[in-house]
Protein backbone atom coordinates (compact mmCIF):
# COMPACT_ATOMS: atom_id res chain seq x y z
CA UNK A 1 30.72 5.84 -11.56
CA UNK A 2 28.78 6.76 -14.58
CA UNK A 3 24.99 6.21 -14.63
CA UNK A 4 23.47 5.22 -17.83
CA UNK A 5 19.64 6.11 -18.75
CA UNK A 6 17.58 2.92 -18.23
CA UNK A 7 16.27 1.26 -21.84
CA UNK A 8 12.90 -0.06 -22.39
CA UNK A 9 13.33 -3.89 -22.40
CA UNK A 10 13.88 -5.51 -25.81
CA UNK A 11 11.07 -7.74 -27.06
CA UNK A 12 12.29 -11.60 -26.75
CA UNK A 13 11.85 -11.89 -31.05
CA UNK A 14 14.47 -8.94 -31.41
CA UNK A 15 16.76 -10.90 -28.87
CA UNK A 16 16.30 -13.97 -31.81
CA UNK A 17 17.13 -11.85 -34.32
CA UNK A 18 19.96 -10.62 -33.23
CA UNK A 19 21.43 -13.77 -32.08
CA UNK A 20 20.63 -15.03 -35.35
CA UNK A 21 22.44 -12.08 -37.01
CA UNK A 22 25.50 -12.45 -34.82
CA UNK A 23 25.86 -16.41 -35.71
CA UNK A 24 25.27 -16.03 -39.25
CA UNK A 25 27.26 -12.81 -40.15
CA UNK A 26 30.33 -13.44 -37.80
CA UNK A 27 32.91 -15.43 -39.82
CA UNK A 28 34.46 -18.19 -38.29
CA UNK A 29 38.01 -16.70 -38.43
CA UNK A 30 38.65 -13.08 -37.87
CA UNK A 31 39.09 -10.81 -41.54
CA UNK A 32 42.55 -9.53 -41.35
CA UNK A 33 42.92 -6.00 -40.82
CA UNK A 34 45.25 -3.38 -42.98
CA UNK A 35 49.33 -3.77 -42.17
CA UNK A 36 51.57 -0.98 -41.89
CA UNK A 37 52.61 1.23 -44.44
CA UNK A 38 48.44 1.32 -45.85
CA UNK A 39 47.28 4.33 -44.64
CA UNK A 40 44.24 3.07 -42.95
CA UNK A 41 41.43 5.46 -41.52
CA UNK A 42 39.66 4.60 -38.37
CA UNK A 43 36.76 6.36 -36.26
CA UNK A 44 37.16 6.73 -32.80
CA UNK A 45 33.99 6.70 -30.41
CA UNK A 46 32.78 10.47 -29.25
CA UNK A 47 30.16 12.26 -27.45
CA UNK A 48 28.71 15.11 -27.94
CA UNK A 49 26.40 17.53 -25.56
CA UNK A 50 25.55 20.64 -24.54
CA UNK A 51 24.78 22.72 -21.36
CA UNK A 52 22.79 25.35 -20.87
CA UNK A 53 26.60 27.26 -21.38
CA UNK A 54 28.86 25.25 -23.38
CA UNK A 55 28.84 22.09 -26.07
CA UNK A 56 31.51 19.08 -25.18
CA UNK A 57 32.90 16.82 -27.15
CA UNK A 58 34.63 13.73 -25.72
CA UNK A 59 36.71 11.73 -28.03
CA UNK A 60 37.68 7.95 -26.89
CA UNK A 61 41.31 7.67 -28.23
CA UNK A 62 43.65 5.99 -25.56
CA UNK A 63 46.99 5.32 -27.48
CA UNK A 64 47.50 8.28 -28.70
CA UNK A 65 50.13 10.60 -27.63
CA UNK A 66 48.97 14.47 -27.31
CA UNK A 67 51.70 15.38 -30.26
CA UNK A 68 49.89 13.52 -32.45
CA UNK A 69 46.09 15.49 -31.98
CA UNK A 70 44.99 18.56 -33.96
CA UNK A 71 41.81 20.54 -32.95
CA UNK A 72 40.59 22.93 -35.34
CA UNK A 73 37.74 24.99 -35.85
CA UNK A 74 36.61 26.51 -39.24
CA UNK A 75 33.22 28.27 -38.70
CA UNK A 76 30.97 26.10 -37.06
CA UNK A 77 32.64 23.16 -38.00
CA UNK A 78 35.20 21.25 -35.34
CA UNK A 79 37.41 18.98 -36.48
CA UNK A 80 39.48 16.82 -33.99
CA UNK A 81 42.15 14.51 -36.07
CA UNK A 82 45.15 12.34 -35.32
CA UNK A 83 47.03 9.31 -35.49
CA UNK A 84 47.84 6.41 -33.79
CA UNK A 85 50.57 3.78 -34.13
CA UNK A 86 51.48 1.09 -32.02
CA UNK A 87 55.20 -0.26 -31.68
CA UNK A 88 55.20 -3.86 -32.39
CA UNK A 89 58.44 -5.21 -30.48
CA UNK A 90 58.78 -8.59 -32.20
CA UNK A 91 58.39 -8.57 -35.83
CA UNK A 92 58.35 -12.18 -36.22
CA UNK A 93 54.98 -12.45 -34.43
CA UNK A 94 52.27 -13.49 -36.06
CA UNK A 95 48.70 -11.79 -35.15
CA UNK A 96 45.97 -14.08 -34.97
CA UNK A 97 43.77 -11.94 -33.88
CA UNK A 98 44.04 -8.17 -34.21
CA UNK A 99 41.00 -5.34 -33.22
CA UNK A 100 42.94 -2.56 -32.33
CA UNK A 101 42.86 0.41 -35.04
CA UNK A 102 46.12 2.10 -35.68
CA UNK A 103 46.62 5.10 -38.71
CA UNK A 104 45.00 8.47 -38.99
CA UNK A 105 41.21 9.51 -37.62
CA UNK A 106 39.32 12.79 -38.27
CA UNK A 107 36.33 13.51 -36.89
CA UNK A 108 33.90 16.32 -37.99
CA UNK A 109 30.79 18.17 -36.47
CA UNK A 110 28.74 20.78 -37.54
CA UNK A 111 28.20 23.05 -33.79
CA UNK A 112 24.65 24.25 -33.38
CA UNK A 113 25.15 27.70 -32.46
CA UNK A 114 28.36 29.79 -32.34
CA UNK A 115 31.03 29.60 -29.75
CA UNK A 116 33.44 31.96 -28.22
CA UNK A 117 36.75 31.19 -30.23
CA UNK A 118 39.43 32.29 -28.01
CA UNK A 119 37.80 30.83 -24.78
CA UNK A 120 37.75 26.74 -26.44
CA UNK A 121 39.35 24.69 -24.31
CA UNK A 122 40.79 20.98 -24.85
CA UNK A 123 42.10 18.67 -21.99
CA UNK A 124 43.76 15.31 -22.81
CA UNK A 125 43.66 12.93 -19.74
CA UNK A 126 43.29 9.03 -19.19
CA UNK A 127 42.84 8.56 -23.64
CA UNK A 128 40.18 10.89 -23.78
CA UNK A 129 40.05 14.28 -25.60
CA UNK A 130 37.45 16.42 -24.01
CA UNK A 131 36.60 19.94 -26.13
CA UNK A 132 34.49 22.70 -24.42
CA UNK A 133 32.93 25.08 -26.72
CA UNK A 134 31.39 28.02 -24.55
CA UNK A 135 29.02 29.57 -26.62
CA UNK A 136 28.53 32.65 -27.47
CA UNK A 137 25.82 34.94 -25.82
CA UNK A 138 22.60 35.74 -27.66
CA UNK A 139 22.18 39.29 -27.67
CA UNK A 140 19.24 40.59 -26.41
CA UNK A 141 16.74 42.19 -29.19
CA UNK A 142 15.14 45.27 -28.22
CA UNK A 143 11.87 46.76 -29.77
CA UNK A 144 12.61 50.34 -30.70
CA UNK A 145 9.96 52.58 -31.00
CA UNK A 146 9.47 54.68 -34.10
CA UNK A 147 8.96 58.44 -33.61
């Protein structure tokens, strides 16, 4: 069960707008998407937080097979990257409709603070990547008294 902060109610106009918006930028037929062989770049979903002892990034990419994920860290700077292809059985179908992203993602963030390198841990289950970045301990800072 996840629980979900509760929003402030939308004022009716916005509601309006937006159905307005939907209708009138939503084209009747879908646009078709990139075939294979173009190397198309996607951007899966992610979360970021923190605790009081660790950031974690979750990464939504179901489809993707663990071989296929690279999780790097330069600095401050994480980079979780990938591909993802899907095996089309019957090459004689014909999409009509097709939302699913295939090809190579990257994602980059800039970490607030630094994090113990050797301690990072990543866990692939269910099509999520989940990162934990324990960071690193501020050192104390002493006053020392001049003689």
């Amino acid at each position: 069960m996840r629980l979900v902060k509760a929003q402030a109610p939308v004022a009716p106009l916005k509601d309006v707008d937006r159905f307005f918006d939907r209708f009138f930028n939503t084209p009747l037929w879908p646009v078709a998407t990139a075939r294979a062989g173009a190397d198309v770049m996607w951007e899966p979903l992610l979360d970021f937080s923190e605790t009081p002892k660790e950031y974690v990034v979750r990464l939504e990419i179901p489809g993707v097979t663990r071989d296929d994920l690279d999780v790097n860290l330069d600095g401050n700077l994480l980079t979780l990257s990938g591909k993802r292809e899907f095996n089309k059985a019957d090459k004689a179908e014909d999409f009509l409709w097709e939302e699913r992203f295939e090809g190579r993602f990257a994602r980059t963030l800039r970490l607030p603070g630094a994090v113990q390198d050797g301690k990072i841990e990543a866990l692939y289950t269910d099509g999520v990547l989940t990162v934990k970045l324990p960071k690193l301990e501020q050192t104390t800072k002493n006053r020392i008294t001049i003689k």
